[in-house]
PDB file of N, CA and C in Angstrom:
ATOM      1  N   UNK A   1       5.283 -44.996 -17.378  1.00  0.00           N
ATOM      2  CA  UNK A   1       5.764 -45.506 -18.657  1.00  0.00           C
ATOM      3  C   UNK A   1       7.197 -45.999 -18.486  1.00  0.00           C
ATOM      4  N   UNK A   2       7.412 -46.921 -19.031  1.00  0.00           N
ATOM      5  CA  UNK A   2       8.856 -47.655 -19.023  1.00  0.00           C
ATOM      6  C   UNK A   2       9.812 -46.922 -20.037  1.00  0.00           C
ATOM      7  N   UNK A   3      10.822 -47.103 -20.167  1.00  0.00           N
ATOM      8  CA  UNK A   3      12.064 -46.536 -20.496  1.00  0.00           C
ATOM      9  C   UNK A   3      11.718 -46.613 -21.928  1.00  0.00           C
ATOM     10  N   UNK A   4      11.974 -44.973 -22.501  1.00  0.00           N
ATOM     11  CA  UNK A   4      11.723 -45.288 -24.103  1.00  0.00           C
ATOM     12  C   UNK A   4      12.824 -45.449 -24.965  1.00  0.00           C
ATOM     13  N   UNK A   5      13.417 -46.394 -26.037  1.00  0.00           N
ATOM     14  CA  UNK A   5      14.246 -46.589 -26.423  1.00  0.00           C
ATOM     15  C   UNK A   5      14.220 -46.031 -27.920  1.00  0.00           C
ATOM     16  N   UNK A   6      15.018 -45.432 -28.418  1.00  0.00           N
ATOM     17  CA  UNK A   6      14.978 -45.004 -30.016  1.00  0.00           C
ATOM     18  C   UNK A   6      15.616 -45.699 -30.820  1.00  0.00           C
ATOM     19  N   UNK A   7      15.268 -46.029 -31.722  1.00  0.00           N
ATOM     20  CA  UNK A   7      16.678 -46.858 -32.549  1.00  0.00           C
ATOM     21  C   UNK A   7      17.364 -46.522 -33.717  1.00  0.00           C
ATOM     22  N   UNK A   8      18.197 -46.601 -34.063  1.00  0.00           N
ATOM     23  CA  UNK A   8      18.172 -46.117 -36.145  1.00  0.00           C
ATOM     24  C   UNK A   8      20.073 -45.734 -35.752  1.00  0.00           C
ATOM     25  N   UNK A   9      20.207 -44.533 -36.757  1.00  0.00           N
ATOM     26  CA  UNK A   9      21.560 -44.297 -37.028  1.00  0.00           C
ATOM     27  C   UNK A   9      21.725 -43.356 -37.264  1.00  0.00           C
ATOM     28  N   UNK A  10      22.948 -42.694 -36.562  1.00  0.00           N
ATOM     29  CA  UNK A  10      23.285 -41.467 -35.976  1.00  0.00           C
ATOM     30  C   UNK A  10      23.208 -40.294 -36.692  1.00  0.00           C
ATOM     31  N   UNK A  11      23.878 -40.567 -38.326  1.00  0.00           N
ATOM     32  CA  UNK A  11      23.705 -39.844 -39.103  1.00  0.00           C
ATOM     33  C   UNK A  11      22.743 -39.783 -40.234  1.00  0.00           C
ATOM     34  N   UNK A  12      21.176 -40.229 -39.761  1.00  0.00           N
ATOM     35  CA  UNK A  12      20.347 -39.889 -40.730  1.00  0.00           C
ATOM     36  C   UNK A  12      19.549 -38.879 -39.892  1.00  0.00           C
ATOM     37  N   UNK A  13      18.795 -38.524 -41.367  1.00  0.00           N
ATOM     38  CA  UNK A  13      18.800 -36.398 -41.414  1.00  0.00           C
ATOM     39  C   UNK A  13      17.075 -37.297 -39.891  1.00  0.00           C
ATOM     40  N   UNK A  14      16.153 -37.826 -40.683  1.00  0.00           N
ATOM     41  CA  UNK A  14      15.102 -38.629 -39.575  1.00  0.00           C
ATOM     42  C   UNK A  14      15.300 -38.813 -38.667  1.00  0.00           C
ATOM     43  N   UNK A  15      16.237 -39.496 -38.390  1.00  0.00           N
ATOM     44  CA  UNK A  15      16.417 -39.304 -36.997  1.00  0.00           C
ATOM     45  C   UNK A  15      16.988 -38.427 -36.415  1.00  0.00           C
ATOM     46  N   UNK A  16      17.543 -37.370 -37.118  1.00  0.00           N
ATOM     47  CA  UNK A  16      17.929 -36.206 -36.402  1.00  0.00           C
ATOM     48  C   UNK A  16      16.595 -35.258 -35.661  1.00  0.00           C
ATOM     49  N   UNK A  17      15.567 -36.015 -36.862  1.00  0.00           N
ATOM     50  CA  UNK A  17      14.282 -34.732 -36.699  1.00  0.00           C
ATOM     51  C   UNK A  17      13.703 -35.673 -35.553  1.00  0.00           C
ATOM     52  N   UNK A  18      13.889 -37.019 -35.332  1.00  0.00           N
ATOM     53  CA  UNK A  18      13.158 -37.469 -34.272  1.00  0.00           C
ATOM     54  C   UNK A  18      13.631 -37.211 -32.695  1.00  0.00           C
ATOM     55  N   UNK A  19      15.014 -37.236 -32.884  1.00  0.00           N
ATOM     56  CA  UNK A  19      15.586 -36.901 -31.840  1.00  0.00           C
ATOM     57  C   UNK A  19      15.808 -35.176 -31.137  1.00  0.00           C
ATOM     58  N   UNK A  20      15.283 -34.354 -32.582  1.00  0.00           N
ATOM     59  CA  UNK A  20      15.263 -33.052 -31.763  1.00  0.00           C
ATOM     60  C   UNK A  20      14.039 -32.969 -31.300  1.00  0.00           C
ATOM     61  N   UNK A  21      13.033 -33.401 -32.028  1.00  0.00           N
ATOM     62  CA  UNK A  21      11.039 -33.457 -31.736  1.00  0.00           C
ATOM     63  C   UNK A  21      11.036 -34.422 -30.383  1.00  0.00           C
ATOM     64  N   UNK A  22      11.565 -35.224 -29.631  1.00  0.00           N
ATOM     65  CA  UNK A  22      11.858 -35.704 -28.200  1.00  0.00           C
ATOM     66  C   UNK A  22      12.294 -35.020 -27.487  1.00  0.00           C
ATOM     67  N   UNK A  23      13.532 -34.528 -28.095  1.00  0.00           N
ATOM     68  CA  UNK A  23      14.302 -33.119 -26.608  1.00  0.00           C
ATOM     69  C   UNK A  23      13.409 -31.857 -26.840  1.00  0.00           C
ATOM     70  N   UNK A  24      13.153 -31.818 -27.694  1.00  0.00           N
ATOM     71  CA  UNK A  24      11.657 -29.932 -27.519  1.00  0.00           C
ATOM     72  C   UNK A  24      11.048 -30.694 -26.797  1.00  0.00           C
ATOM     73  N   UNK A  25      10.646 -31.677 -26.737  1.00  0.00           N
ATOM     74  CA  UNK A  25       8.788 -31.992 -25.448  1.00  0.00           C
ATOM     75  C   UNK A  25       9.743 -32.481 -24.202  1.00  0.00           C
ATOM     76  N   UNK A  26      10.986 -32.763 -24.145  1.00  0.00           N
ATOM     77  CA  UNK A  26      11.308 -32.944 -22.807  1.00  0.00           C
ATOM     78  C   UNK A  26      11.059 -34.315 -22.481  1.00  0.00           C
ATOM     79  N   UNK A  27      11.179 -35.831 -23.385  1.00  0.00           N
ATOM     80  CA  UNK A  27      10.800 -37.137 -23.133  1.00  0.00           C
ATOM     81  C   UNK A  27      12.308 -36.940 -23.504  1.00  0.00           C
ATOM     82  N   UNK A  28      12.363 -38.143 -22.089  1.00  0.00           N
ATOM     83  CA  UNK A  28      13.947 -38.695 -22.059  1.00  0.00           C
ATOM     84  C   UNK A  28      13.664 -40.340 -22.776  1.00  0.00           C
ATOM     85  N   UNK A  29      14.997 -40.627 -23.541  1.00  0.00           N
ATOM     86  CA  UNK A  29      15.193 -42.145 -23.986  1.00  0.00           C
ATOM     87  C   UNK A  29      16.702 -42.361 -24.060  1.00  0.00           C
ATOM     88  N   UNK A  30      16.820 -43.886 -24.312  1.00  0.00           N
ATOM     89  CA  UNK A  30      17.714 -44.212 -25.053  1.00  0.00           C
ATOM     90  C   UNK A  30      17.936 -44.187 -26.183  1.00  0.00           C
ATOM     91  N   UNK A  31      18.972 -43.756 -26.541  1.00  0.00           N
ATOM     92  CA  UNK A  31      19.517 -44.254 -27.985  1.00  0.00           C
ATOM     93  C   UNK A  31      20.452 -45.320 -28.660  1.00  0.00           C
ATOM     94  N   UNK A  32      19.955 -46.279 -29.708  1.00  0.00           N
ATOM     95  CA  UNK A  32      20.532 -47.314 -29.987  1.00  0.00           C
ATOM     96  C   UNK A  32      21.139 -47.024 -31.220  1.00  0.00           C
ATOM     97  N   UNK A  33      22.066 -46.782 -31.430  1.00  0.00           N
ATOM     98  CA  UNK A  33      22.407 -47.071 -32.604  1.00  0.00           C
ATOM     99  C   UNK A  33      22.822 -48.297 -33.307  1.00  0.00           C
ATOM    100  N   UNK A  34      21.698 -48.918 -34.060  1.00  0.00           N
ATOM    101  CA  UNK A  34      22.049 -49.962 -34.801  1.00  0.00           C
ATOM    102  C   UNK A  34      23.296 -49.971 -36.417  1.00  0.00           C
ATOM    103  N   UNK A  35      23.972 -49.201 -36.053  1.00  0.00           N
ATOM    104  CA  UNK A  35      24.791 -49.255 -37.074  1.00  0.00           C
ATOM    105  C   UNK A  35      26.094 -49.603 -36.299  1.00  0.00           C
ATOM    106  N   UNK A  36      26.551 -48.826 -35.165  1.00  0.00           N
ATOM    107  CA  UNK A  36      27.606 -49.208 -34.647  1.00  0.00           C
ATOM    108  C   UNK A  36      27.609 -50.469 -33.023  1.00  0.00           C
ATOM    109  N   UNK A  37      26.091 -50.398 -32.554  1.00  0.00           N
ATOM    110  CA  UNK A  37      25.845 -51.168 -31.680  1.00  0.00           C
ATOM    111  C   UNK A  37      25.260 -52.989 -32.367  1.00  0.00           C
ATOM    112  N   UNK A  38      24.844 -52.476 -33.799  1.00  0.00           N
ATOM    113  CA  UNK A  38      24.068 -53.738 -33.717  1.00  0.00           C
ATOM    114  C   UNK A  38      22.656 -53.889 -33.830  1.00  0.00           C
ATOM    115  N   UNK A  39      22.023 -54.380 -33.659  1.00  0.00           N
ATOM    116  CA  UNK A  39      20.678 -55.340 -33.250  1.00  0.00           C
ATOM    117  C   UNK A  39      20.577 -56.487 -32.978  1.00  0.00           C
ATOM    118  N   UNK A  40      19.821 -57.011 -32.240  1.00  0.00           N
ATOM    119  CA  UNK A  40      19.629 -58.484 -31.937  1.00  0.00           C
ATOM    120  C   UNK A  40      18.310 -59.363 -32.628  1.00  0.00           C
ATOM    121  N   UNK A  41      18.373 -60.419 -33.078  1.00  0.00           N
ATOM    122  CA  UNK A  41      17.319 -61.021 -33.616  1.00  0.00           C
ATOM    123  C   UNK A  41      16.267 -60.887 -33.084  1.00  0.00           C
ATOM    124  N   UNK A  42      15.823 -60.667 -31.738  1.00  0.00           N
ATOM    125  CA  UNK A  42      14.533 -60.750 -30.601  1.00  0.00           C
ATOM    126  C   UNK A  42      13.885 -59.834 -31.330  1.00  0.00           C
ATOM    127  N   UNK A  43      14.746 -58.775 -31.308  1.00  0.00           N
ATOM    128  CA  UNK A  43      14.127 -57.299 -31.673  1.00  0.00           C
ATOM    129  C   UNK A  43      13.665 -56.937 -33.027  1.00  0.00           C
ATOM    130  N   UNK A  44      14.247 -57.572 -33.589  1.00  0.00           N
ATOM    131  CA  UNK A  44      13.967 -57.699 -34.993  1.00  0.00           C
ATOM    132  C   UNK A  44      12.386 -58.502 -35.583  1.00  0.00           C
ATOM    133  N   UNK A  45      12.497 -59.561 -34.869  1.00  0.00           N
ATOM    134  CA  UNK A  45      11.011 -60.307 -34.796  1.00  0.00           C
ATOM    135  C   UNK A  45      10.169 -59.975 -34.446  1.00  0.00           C
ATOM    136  N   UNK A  46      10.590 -59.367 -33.076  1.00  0.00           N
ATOM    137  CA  UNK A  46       9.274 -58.676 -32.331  1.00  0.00           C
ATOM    138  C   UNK A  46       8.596 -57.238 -33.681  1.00  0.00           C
ATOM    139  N   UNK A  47       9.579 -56.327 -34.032  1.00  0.00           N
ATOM    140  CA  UNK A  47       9.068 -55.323 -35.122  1.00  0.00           C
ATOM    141  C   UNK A  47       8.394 -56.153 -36.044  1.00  0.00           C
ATOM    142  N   UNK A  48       8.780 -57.138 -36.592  1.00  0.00           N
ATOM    143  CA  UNK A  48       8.226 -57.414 -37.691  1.00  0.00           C
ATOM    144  C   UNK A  48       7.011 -58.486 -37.246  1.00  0.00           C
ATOM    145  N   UNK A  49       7.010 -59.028 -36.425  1.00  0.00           N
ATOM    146  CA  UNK A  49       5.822 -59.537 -35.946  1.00  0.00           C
ATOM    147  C   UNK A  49       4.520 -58.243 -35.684  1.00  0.00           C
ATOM    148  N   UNK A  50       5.193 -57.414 -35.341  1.00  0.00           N
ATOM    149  CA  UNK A  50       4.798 -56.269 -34.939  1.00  0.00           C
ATOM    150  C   UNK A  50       3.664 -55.332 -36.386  1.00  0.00           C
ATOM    151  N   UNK A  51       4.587 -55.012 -36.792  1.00  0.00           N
ATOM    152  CA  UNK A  51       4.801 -54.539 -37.979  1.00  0.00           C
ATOM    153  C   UNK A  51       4.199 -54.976 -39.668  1.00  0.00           C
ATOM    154  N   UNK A  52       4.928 -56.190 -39.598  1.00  0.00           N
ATOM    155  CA  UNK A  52       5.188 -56.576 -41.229  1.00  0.00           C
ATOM    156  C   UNK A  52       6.428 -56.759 -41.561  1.00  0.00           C
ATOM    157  N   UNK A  53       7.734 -57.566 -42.034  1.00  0.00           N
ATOM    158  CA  UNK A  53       8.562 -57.295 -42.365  1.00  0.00           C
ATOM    159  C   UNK A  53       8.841 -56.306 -43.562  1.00  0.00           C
ATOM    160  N   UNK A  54       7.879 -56.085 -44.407  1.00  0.00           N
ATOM    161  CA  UNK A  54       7.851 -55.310 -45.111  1.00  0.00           C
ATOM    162  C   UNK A  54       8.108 -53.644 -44.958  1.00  0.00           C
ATOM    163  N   UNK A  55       7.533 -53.464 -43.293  1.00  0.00           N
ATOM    164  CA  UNK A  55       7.479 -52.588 -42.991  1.00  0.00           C
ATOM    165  C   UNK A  55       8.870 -52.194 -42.805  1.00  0.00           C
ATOM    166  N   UNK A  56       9.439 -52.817 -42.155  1.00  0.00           N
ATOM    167  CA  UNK A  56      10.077 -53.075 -41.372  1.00  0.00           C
ATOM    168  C   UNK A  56      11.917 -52.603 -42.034  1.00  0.00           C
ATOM    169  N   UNK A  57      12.005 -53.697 -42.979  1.00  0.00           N
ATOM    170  CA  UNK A  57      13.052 -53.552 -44.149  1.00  0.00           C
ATOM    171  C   UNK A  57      12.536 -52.201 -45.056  1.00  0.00           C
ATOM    172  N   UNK A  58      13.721 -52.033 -45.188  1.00  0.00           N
ATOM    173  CA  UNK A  58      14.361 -50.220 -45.873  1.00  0.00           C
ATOM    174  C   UNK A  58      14.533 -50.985 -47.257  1.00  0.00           C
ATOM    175  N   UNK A  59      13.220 -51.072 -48.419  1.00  0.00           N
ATOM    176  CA  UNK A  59      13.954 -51.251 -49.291  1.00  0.00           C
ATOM    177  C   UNK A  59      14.334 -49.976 -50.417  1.00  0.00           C
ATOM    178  N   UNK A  60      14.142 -49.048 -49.920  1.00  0.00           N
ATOM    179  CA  UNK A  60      14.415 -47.956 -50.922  1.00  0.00           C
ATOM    180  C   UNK A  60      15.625 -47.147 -50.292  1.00  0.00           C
ATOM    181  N   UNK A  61      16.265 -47.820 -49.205  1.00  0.00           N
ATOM    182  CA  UNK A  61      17.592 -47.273 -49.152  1.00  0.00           C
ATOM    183  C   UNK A  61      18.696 -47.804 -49.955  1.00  0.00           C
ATOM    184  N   UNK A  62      19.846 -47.461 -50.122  1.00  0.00           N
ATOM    185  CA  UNK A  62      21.490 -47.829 -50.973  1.00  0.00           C
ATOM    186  C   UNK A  62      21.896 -48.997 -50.552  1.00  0.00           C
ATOM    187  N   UNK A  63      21.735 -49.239 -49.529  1.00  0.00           N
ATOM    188  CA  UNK A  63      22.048 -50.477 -48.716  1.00  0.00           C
ATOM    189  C   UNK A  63      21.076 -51.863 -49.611  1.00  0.00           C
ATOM    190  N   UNK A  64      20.039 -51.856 -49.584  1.00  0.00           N
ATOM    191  CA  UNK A  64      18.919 -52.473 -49.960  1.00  0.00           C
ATOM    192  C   UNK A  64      19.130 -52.642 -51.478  1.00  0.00           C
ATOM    193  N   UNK A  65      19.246 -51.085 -52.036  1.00  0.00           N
ATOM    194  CA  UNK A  65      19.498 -51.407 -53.871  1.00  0.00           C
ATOM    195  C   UNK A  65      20.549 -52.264 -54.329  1.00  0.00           C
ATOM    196  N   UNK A  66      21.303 -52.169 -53.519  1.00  0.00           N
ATOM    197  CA  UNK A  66      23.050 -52.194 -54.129  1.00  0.00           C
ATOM    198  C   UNK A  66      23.147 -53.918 -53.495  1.00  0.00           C
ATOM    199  N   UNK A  67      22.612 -54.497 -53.394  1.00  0.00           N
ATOM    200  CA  UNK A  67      22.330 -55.749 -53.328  1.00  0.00           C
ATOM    201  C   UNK A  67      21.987 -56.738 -54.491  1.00  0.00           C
ATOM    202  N   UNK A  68      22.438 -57.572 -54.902  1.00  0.00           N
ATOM    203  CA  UNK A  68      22.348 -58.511 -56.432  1.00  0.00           C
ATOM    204  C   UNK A  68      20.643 -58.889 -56.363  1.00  0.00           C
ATOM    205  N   UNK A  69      20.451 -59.205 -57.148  1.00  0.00           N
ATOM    206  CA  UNK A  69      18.847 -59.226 -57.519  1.00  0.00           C
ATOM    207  C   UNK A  69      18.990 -60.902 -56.895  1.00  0.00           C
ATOM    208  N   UNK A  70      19.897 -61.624 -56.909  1.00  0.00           N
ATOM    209  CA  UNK A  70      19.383 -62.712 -56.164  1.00  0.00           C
ATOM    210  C   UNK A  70      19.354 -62.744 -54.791  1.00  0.00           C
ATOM    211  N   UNK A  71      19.651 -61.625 -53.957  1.00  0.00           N
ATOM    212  CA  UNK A  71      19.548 -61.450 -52.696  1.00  0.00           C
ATOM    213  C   UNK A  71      18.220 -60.727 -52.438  1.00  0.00           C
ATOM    214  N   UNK A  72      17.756 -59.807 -53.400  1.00  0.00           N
ATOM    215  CA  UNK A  72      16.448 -59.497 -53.354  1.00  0.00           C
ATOM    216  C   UNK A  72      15.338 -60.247 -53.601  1.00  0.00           C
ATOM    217  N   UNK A  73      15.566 -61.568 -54.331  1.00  0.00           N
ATOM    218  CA  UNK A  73      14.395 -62.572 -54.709  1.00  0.00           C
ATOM    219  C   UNK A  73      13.832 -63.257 -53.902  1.00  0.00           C
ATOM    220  N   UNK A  74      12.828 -63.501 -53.843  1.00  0.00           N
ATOM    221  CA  UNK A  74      11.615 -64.472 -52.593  1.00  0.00           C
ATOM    222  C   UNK A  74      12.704 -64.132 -51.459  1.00  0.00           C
ATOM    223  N   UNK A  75      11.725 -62.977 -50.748  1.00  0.00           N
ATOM    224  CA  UNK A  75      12.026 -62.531 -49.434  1.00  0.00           C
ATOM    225  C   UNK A  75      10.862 -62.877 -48.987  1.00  0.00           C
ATOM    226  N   UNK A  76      11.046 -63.361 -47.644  1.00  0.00           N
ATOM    227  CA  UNK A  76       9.872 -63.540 -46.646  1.00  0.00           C
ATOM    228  C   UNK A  76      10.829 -63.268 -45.315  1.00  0.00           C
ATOM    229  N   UNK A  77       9.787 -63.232 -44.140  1.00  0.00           N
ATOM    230  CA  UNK A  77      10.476 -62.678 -43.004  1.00  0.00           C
ATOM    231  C   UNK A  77      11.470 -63.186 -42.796  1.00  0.00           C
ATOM    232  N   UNK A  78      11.811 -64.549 -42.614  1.00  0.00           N
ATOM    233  CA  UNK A  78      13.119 -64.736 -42.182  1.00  0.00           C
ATOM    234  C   UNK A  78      14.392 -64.127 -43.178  1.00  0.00           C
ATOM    235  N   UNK A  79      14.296 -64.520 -44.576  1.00  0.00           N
ATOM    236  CA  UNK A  79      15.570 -63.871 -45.354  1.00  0.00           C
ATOM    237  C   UNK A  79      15.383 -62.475 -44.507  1.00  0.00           C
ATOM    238  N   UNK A  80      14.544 -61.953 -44.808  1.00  0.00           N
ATOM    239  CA  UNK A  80      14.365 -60.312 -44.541  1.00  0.00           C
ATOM    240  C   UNK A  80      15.184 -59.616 -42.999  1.00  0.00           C
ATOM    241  N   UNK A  81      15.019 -60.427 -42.277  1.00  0.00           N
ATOM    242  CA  UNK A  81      15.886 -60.693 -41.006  1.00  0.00           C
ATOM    243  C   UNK A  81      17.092 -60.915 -40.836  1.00  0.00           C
ATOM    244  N   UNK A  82      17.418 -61.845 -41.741  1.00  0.00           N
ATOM    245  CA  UNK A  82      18.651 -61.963 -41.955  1.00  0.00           C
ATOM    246  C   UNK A  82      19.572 -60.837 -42.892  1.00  0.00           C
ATOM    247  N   UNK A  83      18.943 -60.126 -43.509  1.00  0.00           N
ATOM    248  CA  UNK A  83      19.610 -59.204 -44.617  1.00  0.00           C
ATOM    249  C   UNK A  83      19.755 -58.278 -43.160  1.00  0.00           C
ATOM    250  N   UNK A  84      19.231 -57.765 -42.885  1.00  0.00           N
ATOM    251  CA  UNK A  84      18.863 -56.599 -41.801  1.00  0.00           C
ATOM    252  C   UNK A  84      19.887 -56.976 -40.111  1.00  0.00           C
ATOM    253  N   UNK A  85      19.652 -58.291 -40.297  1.00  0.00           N
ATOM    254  CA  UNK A  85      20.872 -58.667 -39.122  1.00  0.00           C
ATOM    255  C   UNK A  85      22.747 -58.418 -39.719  1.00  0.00           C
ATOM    256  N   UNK A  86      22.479 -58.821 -40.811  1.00  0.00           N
ATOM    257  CA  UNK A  86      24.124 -58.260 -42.132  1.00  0.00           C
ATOM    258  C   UNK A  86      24.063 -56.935 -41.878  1.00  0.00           C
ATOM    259  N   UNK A  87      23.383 -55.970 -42.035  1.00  0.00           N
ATOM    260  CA  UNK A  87      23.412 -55.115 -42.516  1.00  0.00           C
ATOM    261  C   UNK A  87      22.380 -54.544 -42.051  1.00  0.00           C
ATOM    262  N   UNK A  88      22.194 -54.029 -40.717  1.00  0.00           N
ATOM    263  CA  UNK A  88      21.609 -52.923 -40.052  1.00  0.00           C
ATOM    264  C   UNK A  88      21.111 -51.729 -40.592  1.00  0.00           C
ATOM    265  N   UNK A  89      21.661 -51.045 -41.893  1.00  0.00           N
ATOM    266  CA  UNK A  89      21.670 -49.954 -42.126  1.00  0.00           C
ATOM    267  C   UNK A  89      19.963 -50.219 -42.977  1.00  0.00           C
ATOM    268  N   UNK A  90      19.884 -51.809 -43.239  1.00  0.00           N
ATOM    269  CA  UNK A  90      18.540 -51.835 -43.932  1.00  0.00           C
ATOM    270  C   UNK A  90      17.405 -51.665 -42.972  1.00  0.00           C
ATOM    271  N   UNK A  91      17.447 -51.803 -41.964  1.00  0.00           N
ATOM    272  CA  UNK A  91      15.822 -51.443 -41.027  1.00  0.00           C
ATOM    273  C   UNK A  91      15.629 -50.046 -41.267  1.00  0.00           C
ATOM    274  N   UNK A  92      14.393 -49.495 -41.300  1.00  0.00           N
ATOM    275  CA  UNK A  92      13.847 -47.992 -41.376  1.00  0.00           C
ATOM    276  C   UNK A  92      14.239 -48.024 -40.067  1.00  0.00           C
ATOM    277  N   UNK A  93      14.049 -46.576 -40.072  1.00  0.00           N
ATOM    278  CA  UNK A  93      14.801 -45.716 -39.107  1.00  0.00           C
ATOM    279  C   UNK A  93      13.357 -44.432 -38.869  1.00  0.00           C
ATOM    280  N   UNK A  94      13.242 -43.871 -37.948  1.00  0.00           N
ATOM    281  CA  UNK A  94      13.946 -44.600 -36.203  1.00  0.00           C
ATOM    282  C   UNK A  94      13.011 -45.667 -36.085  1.00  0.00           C
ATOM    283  N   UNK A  95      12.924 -46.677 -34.732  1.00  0.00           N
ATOM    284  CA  UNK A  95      12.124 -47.222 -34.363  1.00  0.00           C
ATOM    285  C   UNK A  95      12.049 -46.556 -32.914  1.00  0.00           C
ATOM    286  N   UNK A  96      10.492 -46.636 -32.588  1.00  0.00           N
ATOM    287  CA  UNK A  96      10.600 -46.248 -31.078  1.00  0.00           C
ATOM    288  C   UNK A  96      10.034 -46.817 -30.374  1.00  0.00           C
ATOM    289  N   UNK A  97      10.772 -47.594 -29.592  1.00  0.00           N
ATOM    290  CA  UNK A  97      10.045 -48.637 -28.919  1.00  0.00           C
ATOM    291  C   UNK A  97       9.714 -48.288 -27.513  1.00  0.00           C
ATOM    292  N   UNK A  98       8.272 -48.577 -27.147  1.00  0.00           N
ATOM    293  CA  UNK A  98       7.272 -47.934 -26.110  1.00  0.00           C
ATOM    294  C   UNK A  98       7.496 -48.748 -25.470  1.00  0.00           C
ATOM    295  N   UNK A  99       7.910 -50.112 -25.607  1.00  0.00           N
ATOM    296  CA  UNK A  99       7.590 -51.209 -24.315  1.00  0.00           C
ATOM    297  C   UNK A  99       6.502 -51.926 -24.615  1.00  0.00           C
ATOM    298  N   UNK A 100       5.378 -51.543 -24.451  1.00  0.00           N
ATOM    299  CA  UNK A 100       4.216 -52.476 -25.423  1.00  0.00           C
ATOM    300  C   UNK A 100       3.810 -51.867 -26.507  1.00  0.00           C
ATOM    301  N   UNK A 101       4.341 -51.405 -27.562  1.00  0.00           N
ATOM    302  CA  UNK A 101       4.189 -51.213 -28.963  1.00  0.00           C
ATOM    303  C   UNK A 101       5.580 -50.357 -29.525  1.00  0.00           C
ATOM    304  N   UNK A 102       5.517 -50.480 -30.596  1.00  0.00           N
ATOM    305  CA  UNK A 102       6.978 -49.697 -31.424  1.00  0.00           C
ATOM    306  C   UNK A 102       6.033 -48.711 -32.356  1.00  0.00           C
ATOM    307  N   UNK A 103       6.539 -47.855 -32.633  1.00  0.00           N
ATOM    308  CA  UNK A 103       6.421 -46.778 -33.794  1.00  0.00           C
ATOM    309  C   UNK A 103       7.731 -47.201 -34.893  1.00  0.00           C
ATOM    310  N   UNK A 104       7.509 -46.991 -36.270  1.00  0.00           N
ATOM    311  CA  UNK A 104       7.992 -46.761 -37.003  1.00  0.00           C
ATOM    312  C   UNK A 104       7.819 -45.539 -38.181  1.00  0.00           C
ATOM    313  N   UNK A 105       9.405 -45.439 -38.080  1.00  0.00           N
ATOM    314  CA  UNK A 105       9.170 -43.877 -38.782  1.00  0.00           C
ATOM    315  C   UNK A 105       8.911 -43.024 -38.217  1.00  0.00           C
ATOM    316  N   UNK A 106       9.146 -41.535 -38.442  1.00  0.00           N
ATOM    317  CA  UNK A 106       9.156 -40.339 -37.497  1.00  0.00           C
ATOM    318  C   UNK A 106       8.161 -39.506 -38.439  1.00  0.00           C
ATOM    319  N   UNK A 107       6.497 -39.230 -37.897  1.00  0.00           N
ATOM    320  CA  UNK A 107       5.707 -38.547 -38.107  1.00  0.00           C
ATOM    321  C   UNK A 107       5.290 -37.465 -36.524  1.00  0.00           C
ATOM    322  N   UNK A 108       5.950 -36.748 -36.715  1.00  0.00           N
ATOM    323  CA  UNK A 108       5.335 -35.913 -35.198  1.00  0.00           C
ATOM    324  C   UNK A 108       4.065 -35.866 -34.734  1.00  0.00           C
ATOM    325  N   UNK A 109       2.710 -35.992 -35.548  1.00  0.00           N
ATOM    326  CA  UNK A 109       1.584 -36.424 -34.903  1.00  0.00           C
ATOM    327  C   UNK A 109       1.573 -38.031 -34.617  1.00  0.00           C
ATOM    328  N   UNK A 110       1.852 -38.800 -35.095  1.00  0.00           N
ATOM    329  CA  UNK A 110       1.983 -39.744 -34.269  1.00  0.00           C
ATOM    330  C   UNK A 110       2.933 -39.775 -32.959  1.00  0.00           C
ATOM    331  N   UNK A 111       3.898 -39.409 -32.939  1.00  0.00           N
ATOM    332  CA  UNK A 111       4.947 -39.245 -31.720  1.00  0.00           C
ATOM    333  C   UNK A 111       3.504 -38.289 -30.469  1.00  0.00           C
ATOM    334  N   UNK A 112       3.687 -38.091 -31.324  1.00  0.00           N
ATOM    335  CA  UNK A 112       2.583 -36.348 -29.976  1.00  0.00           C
ATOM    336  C   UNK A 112       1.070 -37.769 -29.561  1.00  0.00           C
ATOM    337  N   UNK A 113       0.730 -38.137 -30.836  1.00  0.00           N
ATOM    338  CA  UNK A 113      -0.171 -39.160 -30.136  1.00  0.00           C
ATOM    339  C   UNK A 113      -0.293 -40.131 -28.952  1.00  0.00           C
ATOM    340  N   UNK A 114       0.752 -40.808 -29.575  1.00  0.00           N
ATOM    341  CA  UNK A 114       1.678 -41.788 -28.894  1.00  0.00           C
ATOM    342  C   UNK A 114       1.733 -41.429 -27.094  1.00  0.00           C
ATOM    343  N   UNK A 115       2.677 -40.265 -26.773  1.00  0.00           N
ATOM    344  CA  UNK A 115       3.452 -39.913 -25.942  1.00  0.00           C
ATOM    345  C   UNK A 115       2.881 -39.058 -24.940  1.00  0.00           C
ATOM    346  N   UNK A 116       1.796 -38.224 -25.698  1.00  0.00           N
ATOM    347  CA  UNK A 116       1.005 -37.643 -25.235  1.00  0.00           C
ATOM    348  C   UNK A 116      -0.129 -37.961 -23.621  1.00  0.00           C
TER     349      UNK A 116
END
């Protein structure tokens, strides 16, 4: 298996639980933090190609609300990309990217599926 990469931000409580549910089973990764590192558009497409942008974008986080209703109107993937390239803190959290597929969101039977 190729190098597993995690993504999200440092101080959410989820990814705290994803990142301790990786060190109990003993799978090594990277960690990205897209809040202080960033993201790149590639990566962003690929999830949501992946995914759904729907999936993808955090709209029930503060980041997402606290946005004017004309920034929320007719979203389709690209706006949605672009909000999320501004403002990182809008992608769900974690992502875990396998190399040929991503997980989103931290459910421990899927991780145990997954990894297993």
């Amino acid at each position: 298996m190729s190098a597993i990469h995690l993504y999200g931000i440092k101080a959410c409580d989820t990814m705290k639980k994803a990142r301790s549910w990786l060190d109990e089973q003993g799978i090594a990764y990277d960690f990205h933090d897209y809040k202080t590192a960033g993201i790149d558009r590639a990566s962003l497409q690929k999830w949501c190609d992946e995914h759904g942008w729907e999936t993808i974008l955090n709209r029930a986080g503060t980041t997402f609300r606290k946005l004017d209703d004309a920034q929320k109107a007719d979203l389709d993937q690209a706006r949605a990309i672009e909000l999320m390239l501004a403002q990182p803190s809008m992608i769900k959290r974690p992502i875990l990217d396998l190399g040929d597929r991503t997980l989103v969101g931290f459910k421990p039977d899927n991780y145990q599926a997954a990894l297993a």
